[in-house]
Protein backbone atom coordinates (compact mmCIF):
# COMPACT_ATOMS: atom_id res chain seq x y z
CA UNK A 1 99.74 91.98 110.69
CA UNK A 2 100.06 95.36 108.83
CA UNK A 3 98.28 93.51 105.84
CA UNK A 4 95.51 91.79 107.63
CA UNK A 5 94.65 95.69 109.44
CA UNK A 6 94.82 96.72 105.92
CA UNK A 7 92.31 94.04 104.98
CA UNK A 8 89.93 94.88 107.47
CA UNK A 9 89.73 98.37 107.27
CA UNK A 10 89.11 97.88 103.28
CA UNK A 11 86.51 95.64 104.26
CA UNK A 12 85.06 97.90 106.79
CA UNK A 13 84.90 100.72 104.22
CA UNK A 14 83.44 98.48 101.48
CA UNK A 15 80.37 97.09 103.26
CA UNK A 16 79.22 100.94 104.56
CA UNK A 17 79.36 102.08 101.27
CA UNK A 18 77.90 98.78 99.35
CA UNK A 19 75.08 99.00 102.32
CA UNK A 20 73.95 102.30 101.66
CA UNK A 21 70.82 102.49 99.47
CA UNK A 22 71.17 105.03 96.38
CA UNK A 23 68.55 106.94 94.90
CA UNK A 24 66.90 106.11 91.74
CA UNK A 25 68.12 109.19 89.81
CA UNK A 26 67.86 107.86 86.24
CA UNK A 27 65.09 109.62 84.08
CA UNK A 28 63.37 107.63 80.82
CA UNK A 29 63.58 109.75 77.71
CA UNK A 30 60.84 109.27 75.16
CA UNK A 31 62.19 106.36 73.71
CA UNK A 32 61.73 104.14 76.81
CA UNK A 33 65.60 104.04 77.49
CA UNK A 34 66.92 104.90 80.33
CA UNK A 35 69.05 108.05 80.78
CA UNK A 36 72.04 107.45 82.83
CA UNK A 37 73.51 110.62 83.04
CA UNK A 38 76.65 110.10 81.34
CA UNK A 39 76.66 110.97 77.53
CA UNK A 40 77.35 107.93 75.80
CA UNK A 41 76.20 105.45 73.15
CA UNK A 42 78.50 106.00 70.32
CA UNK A 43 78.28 102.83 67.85
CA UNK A 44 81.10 100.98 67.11
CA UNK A 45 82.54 100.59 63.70
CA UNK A 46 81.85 97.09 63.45
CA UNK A 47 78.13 98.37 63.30
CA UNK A 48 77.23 95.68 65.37
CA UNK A 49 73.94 96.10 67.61
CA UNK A 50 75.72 96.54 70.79
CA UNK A 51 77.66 100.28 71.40
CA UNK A 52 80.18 100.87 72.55
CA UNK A 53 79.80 103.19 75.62
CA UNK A 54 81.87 106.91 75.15
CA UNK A 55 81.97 109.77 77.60
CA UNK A 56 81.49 111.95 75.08
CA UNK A 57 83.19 114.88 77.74
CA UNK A 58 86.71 113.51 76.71
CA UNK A 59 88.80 112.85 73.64
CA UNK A 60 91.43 109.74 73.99
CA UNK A 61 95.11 110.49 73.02
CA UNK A 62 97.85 107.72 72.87
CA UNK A 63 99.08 108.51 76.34
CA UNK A 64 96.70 111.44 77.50
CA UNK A 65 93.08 112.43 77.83
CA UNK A 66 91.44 116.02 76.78
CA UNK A 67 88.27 116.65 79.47
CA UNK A 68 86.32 119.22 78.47
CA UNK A 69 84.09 120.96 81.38
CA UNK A 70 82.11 123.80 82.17
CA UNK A 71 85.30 125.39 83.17
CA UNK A 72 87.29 124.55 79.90
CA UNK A 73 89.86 121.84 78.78
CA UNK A 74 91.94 120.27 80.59
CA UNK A 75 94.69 117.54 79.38
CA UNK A 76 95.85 114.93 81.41
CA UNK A 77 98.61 112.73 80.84
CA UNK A 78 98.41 109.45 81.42
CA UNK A 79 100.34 105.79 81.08
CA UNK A 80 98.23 102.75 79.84
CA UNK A 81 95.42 105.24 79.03
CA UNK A 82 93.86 102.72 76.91
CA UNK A 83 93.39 100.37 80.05
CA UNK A 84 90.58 102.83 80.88
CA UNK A 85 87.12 102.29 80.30
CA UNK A 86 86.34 104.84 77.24
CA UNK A 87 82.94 105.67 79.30
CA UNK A 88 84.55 106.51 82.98
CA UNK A 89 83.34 109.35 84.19
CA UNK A 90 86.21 111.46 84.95
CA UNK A 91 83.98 114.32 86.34
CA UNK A 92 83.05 112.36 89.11
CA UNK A 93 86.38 110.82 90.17
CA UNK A 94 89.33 112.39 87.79
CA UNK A 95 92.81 109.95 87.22
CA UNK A 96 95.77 112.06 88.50
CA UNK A 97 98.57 113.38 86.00
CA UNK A 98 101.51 111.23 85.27
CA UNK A 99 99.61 108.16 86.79
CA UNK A 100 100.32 104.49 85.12
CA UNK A 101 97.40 102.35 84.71
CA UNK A 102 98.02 99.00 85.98
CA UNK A 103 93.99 97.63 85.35
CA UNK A 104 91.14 99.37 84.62
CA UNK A 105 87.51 97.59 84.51
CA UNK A 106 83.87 98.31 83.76
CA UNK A 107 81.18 95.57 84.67
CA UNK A 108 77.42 95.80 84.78
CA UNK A 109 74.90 93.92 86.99
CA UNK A 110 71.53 92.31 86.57
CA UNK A 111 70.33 96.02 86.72
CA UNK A 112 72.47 97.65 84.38
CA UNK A 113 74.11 99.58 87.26
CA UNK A 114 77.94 100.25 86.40
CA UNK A 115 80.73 99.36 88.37
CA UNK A 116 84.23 100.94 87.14
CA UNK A 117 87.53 99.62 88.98
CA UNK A 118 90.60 101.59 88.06
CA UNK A 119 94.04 100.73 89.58
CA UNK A 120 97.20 102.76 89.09
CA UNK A 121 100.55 103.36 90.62
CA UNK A 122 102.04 107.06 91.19
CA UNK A 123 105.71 107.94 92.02
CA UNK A 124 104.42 110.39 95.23
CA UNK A 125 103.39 109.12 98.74
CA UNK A 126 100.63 107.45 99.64
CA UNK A 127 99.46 110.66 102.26
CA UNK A 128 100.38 113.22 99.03
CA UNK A 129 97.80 111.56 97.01
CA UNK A 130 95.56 110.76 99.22
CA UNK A 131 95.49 114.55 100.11
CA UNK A 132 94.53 115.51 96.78
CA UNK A 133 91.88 113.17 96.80
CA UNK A 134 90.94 114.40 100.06
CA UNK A 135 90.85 118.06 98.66
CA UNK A 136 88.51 117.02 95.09
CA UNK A 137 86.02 114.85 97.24
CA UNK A 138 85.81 116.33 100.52
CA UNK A 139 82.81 117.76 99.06
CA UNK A 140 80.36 114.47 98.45
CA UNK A 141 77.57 113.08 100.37
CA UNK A 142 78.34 110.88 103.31
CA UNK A 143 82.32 111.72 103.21
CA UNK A 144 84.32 109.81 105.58
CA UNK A 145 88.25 109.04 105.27
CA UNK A 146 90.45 106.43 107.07
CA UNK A 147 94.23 107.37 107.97
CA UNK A 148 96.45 104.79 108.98
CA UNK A 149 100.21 104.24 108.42
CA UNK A 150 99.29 101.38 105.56
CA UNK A 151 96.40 102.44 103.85
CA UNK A 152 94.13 105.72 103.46
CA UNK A 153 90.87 105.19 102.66
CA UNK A 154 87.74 108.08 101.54
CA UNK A 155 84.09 106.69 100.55
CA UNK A 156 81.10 109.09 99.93
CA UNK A 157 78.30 109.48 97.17
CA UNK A 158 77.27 111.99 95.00
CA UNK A 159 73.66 111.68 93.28
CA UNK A 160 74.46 109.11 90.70
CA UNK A 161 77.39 107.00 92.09
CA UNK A 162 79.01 105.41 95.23
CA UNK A 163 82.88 106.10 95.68
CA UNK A 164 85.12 103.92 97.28
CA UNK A 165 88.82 105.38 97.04
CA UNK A 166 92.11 103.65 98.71
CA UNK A 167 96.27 104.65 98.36
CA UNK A 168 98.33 102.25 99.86
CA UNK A 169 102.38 103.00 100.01
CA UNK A 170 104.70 100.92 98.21
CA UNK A 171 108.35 101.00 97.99
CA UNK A 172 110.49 101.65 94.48
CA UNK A 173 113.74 101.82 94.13
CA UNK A 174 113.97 103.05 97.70
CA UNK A 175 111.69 105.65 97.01
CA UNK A 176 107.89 105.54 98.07
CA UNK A 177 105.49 105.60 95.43
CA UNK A 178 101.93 104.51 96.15
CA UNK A 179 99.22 102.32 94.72
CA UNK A 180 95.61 103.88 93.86
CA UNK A 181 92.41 101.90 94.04
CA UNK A 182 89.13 103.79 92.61
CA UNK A 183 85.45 101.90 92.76
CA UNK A 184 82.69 103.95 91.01
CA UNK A 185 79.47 101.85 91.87
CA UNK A 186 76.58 103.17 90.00
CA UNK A 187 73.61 103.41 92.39
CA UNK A 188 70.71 101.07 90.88
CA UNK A 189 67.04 102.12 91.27
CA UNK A 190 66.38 97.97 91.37
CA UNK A 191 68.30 97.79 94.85
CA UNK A 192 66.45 100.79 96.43
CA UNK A 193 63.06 99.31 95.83
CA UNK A 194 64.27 95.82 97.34
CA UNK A 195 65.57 98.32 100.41
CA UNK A 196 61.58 99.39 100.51
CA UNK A 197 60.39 95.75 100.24
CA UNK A 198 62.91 94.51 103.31
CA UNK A 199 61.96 97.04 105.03
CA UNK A 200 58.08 96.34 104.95
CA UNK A 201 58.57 92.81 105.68
C-alpha cells in the first residue's frame, strides 16, 4: 500500500511538471547554433565530430567536483562521481556532499532538449535532505513540495529547466539513510509552439 501511494504521488508530481509548457529561452549565436545556456562543447580527444558536452563551471576530481561560481569555489565530495553526466548543471540543482551515485543519465529528444536523471543514496533521513532541498529551491518558479511519511517530493522551474526532485527513506544497517531522485528536463522551444498550435485548434 505504502508503495503504490508512493507511486501515485510520483506520478501526480511528474505529469504537472511534464504538462507545463516552458519558454523558448535559447538564443542563436552567429553561427546558426543554438545557445543553450550551459557552457559546453569541449571536443573529445578522439577528435571525432561529435563533442563531448562539459560544464565548463566545474573541474572533475576522482571522487569530488570543484564548482566555481560568482561567489567562489566550492568542492564537493562525491562517490561514483564519474557516474555523472560531465555537462550537469550543478548551478541549477547541486549533488549534496558525501552523496554515492548509484546512476546518473543524460538523454536528448527529437528537439535536442536535455533530460539529466541522477540517483544517489545519503546516510541522513529522508525529511533532513529533503529540507535542504527545500531550503536551495524554495526559490523557483511554480514551487510546490509533497510531504508524506514515504516519499517527499518538490517540482518547480527556473527559466531554462523543469525540476522534478524526490527522497524516499530506506533502511541500513538499522539506520535510515535515504534515496535521492533528481530530473532536470530541459524546456524545448519545439513543445511550446505545439502548446500554441493545440491551442488554436
Amino acid at each position: 500500500m505504502k508503495k503504490i501511494i508512493c507511486f501515485i504521488l510520483a506520478a501526480l508530481l511528474f505529469v504537472s511538471v511534464s504538462g507545463c509548457g516552458g519558454s523558448d529561452d535559447k538564443k542563436t549565436s552567429g553561427n546558426g547554433k543554438t545557445d543553450t545556456g550551459i557552457k559546453s562543447g569541449s571536443e573529445s580527444k578522439t577528435g571525432e565530430e561529435d563533442k563531448e558536452k562539459v560544464n565548463e563551471n566545474v573541474k572533475w576530481n576522482e571522487d569530488s567536483v570543484e564548482i566555481t561560481t560568482d561567489k567562489g569555489k566550492q568542492t564537493i565530495k562525491i562517490k561514483n562521481v564519474s557516474e555523472i553526466p560531465k555537462d550537469y548543471p550543478f548551478e541549477v540543482v547541486p549533488i549534496m556532499e558525501n552523496a554515492k551515485i548509484d546512476a546518473g543519465k543524460r538523454t536528448e529528444d527529437i528537439n535536442k532538449a536535455v533530460t539529466y536523471e541522477i540517483k544517489y543514496t545519503m546516510d541522513k533521513t529522508a525529511k533532513d535532505v529533503f529540507k535542504h532541498y527545500e531550503s536551495l529551491l524554495k526559490g523557483v518558479d511554480k514551487f510546490q513540495k509533497v510531504e508524506a511519511d514515504y516519499i517527499y517530493m518538490i517540482n518547480g522551474e527556473t527559466s531554462k529547466y523543469q525540476i522534478v526532485f524526490s527522497s524516499t527513506p530506506e533502511k541500513k544497517n538499522g539506520k535510515e539513510t535515504s534515496i535521492v531522485n533528481i530530473y532536470l528536463y530541459e524546456k524545448s522551444s519545439q513543445s511550446d509552439s505545439n502548446v500554441i498550435v493545440n491551442t488554436n485548434k
